[in-house]
N, C-alpha and C. Protein backbone atom coordinates (compact mmCIF):
# COMPACT_ATOMS: atom_id res chain seq x y z
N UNK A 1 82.13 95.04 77.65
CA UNK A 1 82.47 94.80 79.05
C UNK A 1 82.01 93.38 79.40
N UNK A 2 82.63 92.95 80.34
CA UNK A 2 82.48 91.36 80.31
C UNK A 2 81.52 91.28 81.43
N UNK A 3 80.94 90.01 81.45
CA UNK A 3 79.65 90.06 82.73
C UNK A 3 80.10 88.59 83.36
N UNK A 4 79.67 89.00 84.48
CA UNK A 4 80.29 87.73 85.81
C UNK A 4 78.54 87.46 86.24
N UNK A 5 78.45 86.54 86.88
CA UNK A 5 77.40 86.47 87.65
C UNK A 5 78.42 85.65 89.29
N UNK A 6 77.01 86.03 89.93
CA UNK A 6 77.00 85.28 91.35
C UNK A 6 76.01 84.85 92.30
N UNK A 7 76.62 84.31 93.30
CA UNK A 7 75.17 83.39 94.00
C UNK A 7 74.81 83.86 94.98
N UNK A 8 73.75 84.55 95.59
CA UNK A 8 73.58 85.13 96.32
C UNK A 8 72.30 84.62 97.14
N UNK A 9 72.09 84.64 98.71
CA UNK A 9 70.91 83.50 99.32
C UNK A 9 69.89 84.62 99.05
N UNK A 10 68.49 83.77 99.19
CA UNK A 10 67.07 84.42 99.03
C UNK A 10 67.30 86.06 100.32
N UNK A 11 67.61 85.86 100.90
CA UNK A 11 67.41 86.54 102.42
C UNK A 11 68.31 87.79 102.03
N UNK A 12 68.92 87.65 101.20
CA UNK A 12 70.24 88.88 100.87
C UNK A 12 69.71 89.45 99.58
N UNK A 13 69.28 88.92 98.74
CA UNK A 13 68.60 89.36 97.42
C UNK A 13 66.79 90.37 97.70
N UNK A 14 66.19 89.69 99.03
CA UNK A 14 65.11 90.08 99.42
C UNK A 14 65.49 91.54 99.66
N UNK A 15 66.78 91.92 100.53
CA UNK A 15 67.62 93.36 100.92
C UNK A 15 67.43 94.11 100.00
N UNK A 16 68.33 93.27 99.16
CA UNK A 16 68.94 94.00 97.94
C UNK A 16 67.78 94.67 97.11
N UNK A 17 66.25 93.84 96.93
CA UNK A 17 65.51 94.73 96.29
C UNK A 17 65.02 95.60 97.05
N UNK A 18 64.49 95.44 98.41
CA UNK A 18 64.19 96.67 99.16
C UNK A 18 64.76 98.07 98.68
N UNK A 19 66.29 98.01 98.56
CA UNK A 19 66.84 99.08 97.99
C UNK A 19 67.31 99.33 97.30
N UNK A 20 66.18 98.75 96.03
CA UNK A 20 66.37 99.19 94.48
C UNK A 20 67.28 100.24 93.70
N UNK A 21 67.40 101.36 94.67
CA UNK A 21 67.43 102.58 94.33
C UNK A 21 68.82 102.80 93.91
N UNK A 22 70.31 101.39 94.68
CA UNK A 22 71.26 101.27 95.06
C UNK A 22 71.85 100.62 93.69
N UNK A 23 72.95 101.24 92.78
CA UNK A 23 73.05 100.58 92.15
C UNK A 23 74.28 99.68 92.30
N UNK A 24 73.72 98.01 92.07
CA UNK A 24 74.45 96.82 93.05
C UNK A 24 75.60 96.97 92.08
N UNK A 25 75.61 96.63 91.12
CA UNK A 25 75.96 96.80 89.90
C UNK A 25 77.67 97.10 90.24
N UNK A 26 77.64 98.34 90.74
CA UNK A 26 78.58 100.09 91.08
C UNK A 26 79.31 99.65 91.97
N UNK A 27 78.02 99.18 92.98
CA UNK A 27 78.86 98.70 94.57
C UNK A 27 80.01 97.38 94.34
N UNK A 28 79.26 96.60 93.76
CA UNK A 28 80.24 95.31 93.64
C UNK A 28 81.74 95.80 93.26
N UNK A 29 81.41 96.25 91.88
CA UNK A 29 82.63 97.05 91.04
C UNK A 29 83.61 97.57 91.74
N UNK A 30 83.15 98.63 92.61
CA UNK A 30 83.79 99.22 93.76
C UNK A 30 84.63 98.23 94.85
N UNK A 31 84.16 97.24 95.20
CA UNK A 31 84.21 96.76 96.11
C UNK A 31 85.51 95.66 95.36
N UNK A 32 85.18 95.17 94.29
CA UNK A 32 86.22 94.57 93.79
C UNK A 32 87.56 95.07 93.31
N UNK A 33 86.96 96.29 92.87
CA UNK A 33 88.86 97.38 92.87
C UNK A 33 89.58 97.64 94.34
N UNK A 34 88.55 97.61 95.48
CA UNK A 34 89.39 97.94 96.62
C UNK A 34 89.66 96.70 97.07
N UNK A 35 89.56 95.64 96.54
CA UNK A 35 89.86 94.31 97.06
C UNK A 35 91.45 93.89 96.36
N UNK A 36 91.10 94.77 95.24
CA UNK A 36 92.35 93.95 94.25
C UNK A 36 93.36 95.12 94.23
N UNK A 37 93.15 96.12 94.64
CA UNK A 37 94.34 97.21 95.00
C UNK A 37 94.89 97.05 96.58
N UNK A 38 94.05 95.93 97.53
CA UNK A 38 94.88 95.98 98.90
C UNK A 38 95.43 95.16 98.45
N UNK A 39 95.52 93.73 98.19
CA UNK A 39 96.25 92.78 97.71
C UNK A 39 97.49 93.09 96.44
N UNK A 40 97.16 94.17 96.19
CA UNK A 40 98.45 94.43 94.94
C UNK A 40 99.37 95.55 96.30
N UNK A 41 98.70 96.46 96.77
CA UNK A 41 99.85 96.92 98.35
C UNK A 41 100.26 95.67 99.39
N UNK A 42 99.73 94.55 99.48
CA UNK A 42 100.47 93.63 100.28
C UNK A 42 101.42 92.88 99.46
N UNK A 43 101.33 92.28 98.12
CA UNK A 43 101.96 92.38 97.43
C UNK A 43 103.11 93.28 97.35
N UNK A 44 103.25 94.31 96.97
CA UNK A 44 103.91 95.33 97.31
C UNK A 44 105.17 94.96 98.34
N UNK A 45 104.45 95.29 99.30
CA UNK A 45 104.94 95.19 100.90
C UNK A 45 105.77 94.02 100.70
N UNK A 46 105.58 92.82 100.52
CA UNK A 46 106.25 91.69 100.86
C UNK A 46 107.08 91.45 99.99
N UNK A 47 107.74 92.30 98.98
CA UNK A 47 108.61 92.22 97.84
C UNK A 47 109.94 92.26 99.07
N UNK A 48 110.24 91.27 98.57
CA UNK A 48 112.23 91.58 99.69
C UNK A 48 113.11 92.97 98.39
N UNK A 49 113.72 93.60 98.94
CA UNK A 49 114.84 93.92 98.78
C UNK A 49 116.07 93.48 98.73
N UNK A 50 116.18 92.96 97.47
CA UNK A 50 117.47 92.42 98.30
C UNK A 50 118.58 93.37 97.86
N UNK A 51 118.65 94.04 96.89
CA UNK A 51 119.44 95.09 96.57
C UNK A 51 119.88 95.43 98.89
N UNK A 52 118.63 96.08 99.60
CA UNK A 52 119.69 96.45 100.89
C UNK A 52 119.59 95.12 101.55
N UNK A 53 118.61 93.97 101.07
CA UNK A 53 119.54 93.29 102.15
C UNK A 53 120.87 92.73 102.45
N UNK A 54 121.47 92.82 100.78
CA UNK A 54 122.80 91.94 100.22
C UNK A 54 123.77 93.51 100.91
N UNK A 55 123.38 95.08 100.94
CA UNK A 55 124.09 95.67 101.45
C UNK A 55 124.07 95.77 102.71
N UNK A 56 123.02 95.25 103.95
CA UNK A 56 122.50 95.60 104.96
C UNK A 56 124.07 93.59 105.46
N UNK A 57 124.17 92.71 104.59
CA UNK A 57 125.00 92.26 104.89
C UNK A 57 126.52 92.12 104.83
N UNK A 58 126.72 93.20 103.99
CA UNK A 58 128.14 93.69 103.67
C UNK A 58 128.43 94.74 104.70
N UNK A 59 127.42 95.26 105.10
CA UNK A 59 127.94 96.40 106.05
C UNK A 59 128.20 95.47 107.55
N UNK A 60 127.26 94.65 107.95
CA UNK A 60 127.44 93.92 109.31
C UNK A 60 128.77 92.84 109.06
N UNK A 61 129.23 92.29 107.73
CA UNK A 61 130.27 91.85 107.60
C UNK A 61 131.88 92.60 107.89
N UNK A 62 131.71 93.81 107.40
CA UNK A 62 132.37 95.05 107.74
C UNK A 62 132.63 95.72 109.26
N UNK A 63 131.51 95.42 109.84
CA UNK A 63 131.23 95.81 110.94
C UNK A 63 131.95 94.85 111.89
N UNK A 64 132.05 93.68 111.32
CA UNK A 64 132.79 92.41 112.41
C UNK A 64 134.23 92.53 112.13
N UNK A 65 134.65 93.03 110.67
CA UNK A 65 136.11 92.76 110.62
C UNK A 65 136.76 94.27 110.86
N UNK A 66 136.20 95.32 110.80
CA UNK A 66 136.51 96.61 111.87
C UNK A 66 136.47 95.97 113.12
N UNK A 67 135.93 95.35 114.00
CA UNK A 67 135.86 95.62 115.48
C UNK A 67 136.41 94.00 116.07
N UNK A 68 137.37 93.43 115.03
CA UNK A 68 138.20 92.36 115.62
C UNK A 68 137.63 91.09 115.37
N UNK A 69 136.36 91.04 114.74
CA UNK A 69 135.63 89.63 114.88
C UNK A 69 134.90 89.51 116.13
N UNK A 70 134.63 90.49 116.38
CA UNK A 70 133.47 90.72 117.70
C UNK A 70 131.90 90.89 116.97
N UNK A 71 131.09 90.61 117.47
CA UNK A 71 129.39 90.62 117.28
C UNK A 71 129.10 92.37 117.57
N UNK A 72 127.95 92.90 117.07
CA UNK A 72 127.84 94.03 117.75
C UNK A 72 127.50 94.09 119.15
N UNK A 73 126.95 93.06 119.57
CA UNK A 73 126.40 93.06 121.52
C UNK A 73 127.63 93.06 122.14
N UNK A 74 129.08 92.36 121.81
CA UNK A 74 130.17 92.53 122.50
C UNK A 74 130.77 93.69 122.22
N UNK A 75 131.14 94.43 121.14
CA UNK A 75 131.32 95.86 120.41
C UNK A 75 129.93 96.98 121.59
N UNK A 76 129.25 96.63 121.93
CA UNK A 76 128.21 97.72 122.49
C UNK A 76 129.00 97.72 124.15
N UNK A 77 128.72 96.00 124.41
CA UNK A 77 128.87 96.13 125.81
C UNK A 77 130.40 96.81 126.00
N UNK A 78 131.24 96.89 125.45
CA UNK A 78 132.46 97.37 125.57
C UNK A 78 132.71 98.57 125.60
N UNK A 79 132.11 99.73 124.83
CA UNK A 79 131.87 101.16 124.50
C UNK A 79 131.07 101.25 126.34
N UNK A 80 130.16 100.50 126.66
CA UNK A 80 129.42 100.78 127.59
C UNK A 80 130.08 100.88 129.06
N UNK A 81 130.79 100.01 129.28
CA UNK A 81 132.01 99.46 130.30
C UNK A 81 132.79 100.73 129.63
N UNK A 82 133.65 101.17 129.07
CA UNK A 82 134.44 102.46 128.48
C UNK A 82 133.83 103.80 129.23
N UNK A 83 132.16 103.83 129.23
CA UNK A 83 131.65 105.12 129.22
C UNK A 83 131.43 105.12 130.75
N UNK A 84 131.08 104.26 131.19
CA UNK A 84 130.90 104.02 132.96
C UNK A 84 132.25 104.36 133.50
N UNK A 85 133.40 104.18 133.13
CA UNK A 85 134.90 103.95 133.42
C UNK A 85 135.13 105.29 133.90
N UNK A 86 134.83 106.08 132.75
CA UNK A 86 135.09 107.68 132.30
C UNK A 86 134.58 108.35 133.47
């Protein structure tokens, strides 16, 4: 197993022996897997899709040449004016 060291001030090491009992060792370890498993979920997270975004733009392309070359806000307001009419 490989060994790291680090620098730690007098005032934090003074702690640390107070509570000998604690093994630092464990904690660090710990502390470094939950560091490097949030960063591999944000990672994660910020992966694009583009598989739906390339479909999320074929469908709104679709969506304009169904409804005349209108935007969806003009396509809404129109259904809306339709339903008030009624």
């Amino acid at each position: 197993m490989p060994v790291i060291s680090i620098r730690i001030d007098d005032r934090l090491k003074k702690k640390m022996d107070e509570l000998s009992y604690i093994n630092w060792s464990e904690v660090i370890r710990r502390k470094i897997e939950e560091v490097i498993e949030e960063e591999e979920r944000k990672r994660k997270k910020e992966r694009k899709d583009y598989r739906r975004i390339s479909l999320a733009s074929v469908r709104s392309y679709e969506f304009f040449l169904n409804y005349g070359g209108k935007n969806s806000e003009e396509v809404i307001r129109e259904w809306r004016e339709k339903n008030w009419q009624s």
